[in-house]
PDB file of N, CA and C in Angstrom:
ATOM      1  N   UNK A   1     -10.708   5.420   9.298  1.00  0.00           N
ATOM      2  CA  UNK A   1     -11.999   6.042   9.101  1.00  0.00           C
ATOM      3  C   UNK A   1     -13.046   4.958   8.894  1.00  0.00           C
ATOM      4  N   UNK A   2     -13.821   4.652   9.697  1.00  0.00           N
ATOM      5  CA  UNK A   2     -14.719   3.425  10.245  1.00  0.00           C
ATOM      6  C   UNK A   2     -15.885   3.339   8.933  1.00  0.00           C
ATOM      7  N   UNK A   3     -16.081   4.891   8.960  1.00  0.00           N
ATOM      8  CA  UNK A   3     -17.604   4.566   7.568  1.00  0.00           C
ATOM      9  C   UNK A   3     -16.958   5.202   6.325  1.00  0.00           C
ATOM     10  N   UNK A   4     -16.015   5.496   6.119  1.00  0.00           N
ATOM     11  CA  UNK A   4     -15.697   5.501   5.001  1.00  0.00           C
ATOM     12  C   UNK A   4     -15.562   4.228   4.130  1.00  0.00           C
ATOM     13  N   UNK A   5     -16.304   4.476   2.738  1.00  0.00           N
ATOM     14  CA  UNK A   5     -16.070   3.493   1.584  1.00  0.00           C
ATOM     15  C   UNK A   5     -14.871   2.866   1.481  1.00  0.00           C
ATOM     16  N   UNK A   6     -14.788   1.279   0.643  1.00  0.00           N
ATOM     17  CA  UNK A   6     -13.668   1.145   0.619  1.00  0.00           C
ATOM     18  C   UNK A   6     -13.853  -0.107  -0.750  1.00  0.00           C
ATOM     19  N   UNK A   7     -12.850  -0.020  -1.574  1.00  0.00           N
ATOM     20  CA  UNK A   7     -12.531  -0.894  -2.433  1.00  0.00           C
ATOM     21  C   UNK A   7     -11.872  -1.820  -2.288  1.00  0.00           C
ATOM     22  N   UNK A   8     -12.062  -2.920  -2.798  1.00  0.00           N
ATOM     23  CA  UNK A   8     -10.823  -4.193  -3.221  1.00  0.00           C
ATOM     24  C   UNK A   8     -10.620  -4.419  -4.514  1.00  0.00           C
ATOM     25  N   UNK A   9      -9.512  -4.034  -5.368  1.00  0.00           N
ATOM     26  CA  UNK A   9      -9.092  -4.713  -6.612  1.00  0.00           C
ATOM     27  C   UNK A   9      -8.447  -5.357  -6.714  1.00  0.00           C
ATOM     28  N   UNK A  10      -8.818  -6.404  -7.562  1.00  0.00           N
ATOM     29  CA  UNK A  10      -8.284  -7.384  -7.505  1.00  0.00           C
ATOM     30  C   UNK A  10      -7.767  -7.941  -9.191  1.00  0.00           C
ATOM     31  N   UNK A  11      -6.183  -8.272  -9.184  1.00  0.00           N
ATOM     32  CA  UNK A  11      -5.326  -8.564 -10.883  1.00  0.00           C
ATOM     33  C   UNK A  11      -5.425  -9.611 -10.877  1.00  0.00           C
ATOM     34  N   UNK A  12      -6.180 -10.477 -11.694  1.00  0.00           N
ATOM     35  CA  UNK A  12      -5.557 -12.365 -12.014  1.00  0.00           C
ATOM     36  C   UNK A  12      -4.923 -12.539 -13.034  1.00  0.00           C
ATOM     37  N   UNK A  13      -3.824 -13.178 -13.189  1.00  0.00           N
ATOM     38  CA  UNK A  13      -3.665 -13.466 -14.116  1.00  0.00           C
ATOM     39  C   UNK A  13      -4.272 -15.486 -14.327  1.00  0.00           C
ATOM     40  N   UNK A  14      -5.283 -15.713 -15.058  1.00  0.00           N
ATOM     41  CA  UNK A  14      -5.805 -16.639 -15.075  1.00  0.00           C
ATOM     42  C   UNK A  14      -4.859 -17.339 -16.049  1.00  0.00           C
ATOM     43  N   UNK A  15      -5.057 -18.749 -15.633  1.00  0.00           N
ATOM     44  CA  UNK A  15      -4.321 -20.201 -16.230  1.00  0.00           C
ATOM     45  C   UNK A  15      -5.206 -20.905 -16.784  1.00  0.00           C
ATOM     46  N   UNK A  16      -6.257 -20.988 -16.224  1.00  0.00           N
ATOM     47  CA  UNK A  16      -7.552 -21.948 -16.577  1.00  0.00           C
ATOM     48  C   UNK A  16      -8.984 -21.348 -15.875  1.00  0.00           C
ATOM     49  N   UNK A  17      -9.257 -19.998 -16.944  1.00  0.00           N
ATOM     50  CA  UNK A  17     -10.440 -19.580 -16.848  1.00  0.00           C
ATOM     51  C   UNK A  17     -11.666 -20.046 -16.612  1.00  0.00           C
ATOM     52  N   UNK A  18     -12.124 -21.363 -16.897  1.00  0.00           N
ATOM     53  CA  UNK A  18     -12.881 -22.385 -16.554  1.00  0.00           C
ATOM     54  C   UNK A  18     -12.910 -22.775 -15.716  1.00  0.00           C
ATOM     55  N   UNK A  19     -12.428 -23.214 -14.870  1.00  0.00           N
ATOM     56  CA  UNK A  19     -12.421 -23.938 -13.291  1.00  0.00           C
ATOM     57  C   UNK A  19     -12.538 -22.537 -12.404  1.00  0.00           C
ATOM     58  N   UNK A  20     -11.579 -21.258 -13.424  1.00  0.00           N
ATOM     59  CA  UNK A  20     -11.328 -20.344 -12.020  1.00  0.00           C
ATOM     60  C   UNK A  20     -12.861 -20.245 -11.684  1.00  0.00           C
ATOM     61  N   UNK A  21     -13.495 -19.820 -12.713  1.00  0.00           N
ATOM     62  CA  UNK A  21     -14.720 -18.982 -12.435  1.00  0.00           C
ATOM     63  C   UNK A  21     -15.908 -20.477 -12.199  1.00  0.00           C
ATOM     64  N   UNK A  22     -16.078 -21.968 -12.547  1.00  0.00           N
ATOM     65  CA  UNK A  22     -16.498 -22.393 -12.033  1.00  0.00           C
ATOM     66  C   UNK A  22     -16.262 -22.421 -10.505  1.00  0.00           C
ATOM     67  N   UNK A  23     -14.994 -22.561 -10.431  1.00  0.00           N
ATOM     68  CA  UNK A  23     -15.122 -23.243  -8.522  1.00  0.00           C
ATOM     69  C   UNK A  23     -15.076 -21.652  -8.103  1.00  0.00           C
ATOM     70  N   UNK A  24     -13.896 -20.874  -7.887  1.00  0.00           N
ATOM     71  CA  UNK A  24     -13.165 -19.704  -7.378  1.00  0.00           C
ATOM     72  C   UNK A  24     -14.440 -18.567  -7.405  1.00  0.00           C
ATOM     73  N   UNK A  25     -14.344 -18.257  -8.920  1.00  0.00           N
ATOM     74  CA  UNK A  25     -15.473 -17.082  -8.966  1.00  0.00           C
ATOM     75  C   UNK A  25     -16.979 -17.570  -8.484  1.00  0.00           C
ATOM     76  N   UNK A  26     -17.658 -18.778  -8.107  1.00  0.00           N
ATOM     77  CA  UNK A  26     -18.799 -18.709  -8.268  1.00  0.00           C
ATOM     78  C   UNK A  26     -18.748 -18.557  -6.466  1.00  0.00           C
ATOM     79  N   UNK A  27     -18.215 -19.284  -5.849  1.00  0.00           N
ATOM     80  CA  UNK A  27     -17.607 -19.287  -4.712  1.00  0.00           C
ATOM     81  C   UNK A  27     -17.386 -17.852  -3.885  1.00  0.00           C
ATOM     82  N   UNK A  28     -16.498 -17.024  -4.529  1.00  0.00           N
ATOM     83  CA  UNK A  28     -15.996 -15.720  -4.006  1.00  0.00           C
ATOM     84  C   UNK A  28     -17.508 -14.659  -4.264  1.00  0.00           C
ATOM     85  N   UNK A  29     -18.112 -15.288  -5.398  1.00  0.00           N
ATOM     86  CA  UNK A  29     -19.093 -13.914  -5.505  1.00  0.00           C
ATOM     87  C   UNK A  29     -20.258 -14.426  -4.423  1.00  0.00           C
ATOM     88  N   UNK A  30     -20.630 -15.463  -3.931  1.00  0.00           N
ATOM     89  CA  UNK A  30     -21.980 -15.529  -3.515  1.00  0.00           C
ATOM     90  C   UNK A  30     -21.016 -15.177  -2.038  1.00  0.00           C
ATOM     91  N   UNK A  31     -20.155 -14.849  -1.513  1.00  0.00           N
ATOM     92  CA  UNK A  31     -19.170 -14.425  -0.009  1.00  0.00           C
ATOM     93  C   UNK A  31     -19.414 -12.996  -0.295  1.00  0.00           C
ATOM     94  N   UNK A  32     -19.330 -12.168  -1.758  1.00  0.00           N
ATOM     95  CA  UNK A  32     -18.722 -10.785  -1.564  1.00  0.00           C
ATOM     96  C   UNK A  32     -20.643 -10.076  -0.760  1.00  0.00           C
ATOM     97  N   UNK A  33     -20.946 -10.970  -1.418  1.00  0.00           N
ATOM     98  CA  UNK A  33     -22.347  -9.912  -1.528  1.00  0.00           C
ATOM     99  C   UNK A  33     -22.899 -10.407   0.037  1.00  0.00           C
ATOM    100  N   UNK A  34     -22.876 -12.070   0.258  1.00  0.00           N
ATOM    101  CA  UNK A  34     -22.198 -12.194   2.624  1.00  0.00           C
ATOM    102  C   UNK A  34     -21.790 -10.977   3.459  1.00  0.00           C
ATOM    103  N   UNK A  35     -20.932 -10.770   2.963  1.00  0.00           N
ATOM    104  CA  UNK A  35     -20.130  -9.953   3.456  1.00  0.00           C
ATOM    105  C   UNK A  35     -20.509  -8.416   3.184  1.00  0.00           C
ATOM    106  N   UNK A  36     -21.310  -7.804   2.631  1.00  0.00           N
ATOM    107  CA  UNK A  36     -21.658  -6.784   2.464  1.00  0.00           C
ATOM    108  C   UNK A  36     -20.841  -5.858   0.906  1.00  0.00           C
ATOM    109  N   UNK A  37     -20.361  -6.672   0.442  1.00  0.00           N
ATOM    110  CA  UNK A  37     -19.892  -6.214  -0.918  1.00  0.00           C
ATOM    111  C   UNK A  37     -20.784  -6.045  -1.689  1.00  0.00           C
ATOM    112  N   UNK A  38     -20.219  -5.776  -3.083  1.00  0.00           N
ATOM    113  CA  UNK A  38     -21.180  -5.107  -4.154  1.00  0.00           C
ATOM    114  C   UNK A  38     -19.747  -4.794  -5.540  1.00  0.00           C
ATOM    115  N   UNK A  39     -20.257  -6.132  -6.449  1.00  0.00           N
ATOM    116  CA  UNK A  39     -19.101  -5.359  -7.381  1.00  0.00           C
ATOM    117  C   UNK A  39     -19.156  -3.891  -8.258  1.00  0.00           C
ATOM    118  N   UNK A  40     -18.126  -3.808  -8.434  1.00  0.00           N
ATOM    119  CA  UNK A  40     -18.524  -2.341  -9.274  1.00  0.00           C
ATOM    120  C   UNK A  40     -18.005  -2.617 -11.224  1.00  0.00           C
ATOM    121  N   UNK A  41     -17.200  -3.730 -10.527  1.00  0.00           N
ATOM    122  CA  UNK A  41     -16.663  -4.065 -12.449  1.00  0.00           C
ATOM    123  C   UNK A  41     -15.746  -5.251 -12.402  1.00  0.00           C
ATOM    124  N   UNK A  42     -16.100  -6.455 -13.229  1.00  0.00           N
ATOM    125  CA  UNK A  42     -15.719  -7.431 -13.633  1.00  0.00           C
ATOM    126  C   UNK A  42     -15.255  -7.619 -14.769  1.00  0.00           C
ATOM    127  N   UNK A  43     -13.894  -7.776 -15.824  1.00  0.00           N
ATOM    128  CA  UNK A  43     -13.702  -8.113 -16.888  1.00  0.00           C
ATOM    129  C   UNK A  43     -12.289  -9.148 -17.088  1.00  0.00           C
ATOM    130  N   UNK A  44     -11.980  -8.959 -17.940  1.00  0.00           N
ATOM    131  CA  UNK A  44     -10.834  -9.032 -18.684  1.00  0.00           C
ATOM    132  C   UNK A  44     -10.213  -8.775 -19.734  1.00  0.00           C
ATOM    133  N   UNK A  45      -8.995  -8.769 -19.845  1.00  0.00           N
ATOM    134  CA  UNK A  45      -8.220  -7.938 -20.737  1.00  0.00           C
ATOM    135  C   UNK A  45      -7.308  -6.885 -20.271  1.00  0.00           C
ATOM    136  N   UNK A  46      -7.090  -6.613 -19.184  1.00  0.00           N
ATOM    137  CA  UNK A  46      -6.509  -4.998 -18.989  1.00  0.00           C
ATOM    138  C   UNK A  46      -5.432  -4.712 -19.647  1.00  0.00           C
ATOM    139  N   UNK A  47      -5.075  -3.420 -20.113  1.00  0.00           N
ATOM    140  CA  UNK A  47      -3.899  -3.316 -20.757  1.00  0.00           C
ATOM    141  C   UNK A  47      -3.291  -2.847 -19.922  1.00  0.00           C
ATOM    142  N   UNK A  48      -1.839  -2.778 -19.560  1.00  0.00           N
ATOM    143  CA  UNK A  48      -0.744  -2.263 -18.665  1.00  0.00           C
ATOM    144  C   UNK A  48       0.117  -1.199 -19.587  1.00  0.00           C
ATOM    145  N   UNK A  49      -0.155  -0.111 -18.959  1.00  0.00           N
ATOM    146  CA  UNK A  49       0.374   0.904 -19.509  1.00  0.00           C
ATOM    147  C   UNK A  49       1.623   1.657 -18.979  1.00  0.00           C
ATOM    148  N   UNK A  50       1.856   1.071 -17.832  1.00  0.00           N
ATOM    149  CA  UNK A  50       2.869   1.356 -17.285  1.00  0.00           C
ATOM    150  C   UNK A  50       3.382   0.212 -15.591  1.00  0.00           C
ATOM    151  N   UNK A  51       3.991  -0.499 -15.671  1.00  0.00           N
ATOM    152  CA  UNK A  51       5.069  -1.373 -14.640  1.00  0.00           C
ATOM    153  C   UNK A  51       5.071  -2.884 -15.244  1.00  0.00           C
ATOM    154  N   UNK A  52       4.890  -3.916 -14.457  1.00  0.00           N
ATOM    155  CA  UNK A  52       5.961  -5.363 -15.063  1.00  0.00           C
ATOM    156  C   UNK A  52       4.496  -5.797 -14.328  1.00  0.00           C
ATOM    157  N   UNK A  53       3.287  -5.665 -14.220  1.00  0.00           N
ATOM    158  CA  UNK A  53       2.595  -6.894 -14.449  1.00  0.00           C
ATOM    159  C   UNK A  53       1.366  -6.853 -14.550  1.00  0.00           C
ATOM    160  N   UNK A  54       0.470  -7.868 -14.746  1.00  0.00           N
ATOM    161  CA  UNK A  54      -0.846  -7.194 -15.115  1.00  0.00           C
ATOM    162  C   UNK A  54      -1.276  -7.368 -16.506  1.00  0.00           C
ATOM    163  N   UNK A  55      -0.656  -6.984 -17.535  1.00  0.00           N
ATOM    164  CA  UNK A  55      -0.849  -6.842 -18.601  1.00  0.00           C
ATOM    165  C   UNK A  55      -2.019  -8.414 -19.403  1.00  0.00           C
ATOM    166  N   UNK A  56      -3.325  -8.010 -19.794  1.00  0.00           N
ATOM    167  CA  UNK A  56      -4.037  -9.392 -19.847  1.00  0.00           C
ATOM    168  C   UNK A  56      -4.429  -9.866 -19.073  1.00  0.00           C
ATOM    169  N   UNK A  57      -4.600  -9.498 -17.902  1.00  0.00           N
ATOM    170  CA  UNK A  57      -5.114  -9.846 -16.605  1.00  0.00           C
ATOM    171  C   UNK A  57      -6.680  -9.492 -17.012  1.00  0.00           C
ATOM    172  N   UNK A  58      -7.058 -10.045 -15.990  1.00  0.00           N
ATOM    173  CA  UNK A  58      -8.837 -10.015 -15.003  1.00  0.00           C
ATOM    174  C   UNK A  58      -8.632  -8.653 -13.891  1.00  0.00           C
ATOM    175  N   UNK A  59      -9.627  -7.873 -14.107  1.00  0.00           N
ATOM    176  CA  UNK A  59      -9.642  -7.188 -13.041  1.00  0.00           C
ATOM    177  C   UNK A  59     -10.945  -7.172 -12.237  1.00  0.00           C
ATOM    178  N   UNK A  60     -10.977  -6.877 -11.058  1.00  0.00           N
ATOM    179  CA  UNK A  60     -12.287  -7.056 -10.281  1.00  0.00           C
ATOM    180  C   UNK A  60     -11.962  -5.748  -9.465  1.00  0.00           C
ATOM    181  N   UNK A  61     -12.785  -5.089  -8.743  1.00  0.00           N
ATOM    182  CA  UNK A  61     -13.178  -3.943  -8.258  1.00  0.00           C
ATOM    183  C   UNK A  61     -14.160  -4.278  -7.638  1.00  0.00           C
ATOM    184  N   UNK A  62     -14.228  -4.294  -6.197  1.00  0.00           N
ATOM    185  CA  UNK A  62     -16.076  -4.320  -5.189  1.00  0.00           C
ATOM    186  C   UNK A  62     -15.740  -3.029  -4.495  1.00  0.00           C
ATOM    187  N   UNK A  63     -17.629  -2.775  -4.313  1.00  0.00           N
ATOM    188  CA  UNK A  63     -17.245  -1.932  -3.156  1.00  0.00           C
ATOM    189  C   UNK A  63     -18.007  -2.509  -1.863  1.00  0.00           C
ATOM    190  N   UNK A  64     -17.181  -2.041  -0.768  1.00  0.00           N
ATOM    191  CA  UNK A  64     -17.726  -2.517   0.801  1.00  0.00           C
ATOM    192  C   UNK A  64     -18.175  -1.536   1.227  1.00  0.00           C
ATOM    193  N   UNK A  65     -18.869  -1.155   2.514  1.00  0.00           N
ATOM    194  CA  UNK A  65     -18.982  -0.478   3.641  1.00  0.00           C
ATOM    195  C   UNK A  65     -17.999   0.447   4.160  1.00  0.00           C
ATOM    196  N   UNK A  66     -16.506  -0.476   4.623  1.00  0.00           N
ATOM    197  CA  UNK A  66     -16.149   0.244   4.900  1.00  0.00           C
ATOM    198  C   UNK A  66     -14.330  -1.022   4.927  1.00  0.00           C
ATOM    199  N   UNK A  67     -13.268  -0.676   5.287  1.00  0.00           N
ATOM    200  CA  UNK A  67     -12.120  -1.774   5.392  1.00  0.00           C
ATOM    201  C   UNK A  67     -12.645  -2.750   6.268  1.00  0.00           C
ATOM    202  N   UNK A  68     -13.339  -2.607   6.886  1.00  0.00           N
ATOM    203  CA  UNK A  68     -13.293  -3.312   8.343  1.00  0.00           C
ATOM    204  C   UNK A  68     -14.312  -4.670   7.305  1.00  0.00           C
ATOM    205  N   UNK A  69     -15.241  -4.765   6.728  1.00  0.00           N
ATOM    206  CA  UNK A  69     -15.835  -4.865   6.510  1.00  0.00           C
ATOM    207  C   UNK A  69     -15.249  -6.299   5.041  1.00  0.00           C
ATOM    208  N   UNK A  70     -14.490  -5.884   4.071  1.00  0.00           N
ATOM    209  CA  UNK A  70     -13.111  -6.500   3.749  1.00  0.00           C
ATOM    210  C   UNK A  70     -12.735  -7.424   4.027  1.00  0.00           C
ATOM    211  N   UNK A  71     -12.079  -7.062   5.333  1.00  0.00           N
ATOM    212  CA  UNK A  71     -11.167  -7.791   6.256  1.00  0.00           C
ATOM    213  C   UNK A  71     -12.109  -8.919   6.742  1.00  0.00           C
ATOM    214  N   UNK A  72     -12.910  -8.875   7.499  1.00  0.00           N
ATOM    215  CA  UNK A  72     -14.100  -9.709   7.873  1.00  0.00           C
ATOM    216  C   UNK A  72     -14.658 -11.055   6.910  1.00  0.00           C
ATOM    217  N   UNK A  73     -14.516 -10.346   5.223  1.00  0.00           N
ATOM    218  CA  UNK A  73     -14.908 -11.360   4.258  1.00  0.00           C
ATOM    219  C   UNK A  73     -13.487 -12.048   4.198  1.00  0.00           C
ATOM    220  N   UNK A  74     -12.452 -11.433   3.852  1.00  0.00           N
ATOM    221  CA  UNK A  74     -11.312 -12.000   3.725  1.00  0.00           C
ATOM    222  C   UNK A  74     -10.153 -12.988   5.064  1.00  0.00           C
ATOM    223  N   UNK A  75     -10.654 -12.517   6.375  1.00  0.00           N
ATOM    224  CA  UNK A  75     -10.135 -13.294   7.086  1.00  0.00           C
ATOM    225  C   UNK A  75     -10.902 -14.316   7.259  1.00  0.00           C
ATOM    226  N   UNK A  76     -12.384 -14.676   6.875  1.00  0.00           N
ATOM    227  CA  UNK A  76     -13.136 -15.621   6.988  1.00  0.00           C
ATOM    228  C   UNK A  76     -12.832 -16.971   6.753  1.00  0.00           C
ATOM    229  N   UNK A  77     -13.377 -18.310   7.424  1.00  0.00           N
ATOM    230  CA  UNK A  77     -13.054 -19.478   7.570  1.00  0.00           C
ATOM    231  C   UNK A  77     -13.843 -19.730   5.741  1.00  0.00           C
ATOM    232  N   UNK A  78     -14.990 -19.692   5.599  1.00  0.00           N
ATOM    233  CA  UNK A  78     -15.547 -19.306   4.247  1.00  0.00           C
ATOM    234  C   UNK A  78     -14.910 -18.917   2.909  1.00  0.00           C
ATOM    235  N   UNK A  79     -14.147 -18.226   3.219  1.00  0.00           N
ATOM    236  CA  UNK A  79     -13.281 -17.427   2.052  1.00  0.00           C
ATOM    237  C   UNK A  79     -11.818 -18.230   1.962  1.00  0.00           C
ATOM    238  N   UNK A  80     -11.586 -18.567   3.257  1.00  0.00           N
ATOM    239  CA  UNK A  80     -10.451 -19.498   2.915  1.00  0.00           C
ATOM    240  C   UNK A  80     -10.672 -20.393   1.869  1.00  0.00           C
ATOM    241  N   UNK A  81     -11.463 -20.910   2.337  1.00  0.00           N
ATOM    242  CA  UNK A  81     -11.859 -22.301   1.286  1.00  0.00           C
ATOM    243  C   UNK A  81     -12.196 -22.005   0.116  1.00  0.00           C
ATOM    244  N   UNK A  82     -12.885 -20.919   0.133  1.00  0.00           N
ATOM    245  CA  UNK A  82     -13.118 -20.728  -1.959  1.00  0.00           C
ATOM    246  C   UNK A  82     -11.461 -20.023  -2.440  1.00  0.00           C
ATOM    247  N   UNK A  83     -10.869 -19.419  -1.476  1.00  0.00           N
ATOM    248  CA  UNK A  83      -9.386 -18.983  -2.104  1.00  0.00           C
ATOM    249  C   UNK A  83      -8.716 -19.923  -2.159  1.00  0.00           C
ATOM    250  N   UNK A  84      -8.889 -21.500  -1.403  1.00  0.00           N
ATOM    251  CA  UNK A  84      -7.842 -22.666  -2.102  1.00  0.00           C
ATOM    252  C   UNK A  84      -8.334 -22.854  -3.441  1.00  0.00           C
ATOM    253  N   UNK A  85      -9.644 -22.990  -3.967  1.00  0.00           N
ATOM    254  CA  UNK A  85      -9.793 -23.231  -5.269  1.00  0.00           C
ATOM    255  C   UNK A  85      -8.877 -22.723  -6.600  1.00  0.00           C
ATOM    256  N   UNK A  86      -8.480 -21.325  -6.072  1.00  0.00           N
ATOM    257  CA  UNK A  86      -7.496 -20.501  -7.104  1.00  0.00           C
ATOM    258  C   UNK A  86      -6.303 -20.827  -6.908  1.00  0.00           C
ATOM    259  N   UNK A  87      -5.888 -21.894  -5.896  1.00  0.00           N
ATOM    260  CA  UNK A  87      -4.416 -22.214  -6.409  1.00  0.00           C
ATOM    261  C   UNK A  87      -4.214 -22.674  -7.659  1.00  0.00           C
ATOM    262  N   UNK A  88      -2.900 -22.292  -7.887  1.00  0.00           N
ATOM    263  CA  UNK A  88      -2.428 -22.601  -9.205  1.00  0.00           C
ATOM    264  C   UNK A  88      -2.871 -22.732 -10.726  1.00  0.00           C
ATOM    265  N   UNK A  89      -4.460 -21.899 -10.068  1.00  0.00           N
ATOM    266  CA  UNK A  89      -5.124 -21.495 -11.553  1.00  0.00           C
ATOM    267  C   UNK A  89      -4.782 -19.776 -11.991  1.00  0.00           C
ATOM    268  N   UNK A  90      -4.355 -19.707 -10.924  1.00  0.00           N
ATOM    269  CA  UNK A  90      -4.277 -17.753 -11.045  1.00  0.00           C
ATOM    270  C   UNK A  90      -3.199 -17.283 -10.064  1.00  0.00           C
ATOM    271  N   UNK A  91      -2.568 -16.276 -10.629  1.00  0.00           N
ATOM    272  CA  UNK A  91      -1.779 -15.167  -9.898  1.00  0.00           C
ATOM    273  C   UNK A  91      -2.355 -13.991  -9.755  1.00  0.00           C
ATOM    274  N   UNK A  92      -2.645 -13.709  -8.529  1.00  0.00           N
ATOM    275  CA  UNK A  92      -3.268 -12.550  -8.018  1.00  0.00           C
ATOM    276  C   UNK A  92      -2.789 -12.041  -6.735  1.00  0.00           C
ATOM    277  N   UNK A  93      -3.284 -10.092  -7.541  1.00  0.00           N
ATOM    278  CA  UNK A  93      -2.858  -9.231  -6.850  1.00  0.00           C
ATOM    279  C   UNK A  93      -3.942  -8.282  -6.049  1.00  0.00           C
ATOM    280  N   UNK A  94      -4.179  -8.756  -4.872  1.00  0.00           N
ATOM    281  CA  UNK A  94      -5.106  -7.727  -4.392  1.00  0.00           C
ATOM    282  C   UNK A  94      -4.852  -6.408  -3.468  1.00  0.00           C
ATOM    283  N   UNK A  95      -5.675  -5.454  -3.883  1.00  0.00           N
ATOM    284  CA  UNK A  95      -5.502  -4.395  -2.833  1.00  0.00           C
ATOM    285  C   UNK A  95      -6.737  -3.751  -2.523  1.00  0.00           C
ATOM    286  N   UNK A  96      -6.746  -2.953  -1.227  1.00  0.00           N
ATOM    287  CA  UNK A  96      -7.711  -2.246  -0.519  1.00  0.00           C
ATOM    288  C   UNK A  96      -7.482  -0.749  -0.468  1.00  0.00           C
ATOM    289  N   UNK A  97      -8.449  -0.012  -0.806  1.00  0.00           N
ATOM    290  CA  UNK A  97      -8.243   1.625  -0.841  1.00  0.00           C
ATOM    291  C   UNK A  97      -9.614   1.892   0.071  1.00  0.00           C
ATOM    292  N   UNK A  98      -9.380   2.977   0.403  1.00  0.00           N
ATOM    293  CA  UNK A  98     -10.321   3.697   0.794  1.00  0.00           C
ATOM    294  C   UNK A  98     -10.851   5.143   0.417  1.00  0.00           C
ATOM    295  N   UNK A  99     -12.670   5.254  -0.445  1.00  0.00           N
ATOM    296  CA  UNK A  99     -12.661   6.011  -0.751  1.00  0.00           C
ATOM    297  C   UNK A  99     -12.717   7.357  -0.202  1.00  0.00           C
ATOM    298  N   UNK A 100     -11.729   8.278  -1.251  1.00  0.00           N
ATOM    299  CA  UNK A 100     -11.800   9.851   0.008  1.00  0.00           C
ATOM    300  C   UNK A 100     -13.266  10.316  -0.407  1.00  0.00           C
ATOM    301  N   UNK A 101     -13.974  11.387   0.798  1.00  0.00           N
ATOM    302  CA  UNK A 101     -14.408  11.664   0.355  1.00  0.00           C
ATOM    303  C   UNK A 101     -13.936  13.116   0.001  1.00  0.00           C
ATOM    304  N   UNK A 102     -14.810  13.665  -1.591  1.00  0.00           N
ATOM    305  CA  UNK A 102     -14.678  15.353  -1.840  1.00  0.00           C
ATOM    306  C   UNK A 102     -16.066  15.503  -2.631  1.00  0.00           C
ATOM    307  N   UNK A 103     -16.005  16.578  -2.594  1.00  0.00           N
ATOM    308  CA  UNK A 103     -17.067  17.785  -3.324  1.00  0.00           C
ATOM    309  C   UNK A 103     -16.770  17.807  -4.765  1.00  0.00           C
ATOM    310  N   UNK A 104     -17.628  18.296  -5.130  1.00  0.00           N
ATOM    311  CA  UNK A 104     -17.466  18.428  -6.669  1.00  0.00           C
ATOM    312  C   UNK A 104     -16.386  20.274  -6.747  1.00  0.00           C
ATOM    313  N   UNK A 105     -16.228  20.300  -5.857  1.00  0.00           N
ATOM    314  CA  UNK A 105     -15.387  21.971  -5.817  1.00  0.00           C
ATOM    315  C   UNK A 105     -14.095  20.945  -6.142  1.00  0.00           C
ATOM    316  N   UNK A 106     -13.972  20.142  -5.251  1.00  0.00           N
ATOM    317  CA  UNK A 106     -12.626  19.406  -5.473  1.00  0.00           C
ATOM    318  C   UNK A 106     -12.180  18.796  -6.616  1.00  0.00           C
ATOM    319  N   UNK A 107     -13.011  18.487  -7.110  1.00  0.00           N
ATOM    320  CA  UNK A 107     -13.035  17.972  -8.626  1.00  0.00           C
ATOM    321  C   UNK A 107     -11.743  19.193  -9.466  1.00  0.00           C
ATOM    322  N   UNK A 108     -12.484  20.159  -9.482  1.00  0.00           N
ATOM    323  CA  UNK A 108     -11.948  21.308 -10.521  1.00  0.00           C
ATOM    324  C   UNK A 108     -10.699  21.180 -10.336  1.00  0.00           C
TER     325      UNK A 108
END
């Protein structure tokens, strides 16, 4: 589905919060918003309430346009290079959803 919304979240578990977000994060954010992103929530701390990882992690959440759109920032020659910065400062887990759409009938 071409114009449907779409998310990337993203789990770190950070090693050296300092460098990540000097080199990695300053790097990845001035690409997301390139690329047509838009975060929706940046923190840390998450608690894991249920499986084996995560727990204390960083979470990140953008929203795009659409997957296609994603893919484009993430297969980029650009993005390569700010994703070597996070070697071995972080373990991360990313994924892509796409939002459905519904009605507020659907809600109920």
């Amino acid at each position: 589905m071409k114009n449907m919304r779409s998310y990337m979240i993203v789990t770190a578990k950070i090693k050296d919060r300092d460098a990540f977000i000097a080199g990695y994060g300053k790097a990845a954010g001035a690409l997301v918003s390139k690329f047509g992103g838009r975060y929706v929530m940046r923190g840390p701390g998450a608690e894991l309430l249920e499986g084996d990882w995560g727990d204390g992690a960083s979470m990140v959440i953008s929203e795009w346009p659409n997957r296609e759109a994603i893919h484009r920032f993430w297969n980029s020659p650009e993005y390569a290079a700010a994703k070597a910065m996070r070697d071995n400062i972080a373990d991360v887990q990313v994924l892509v959803i796409d939002a459905p759409k519904f009605t507020m009938d659907d809600a109920s």
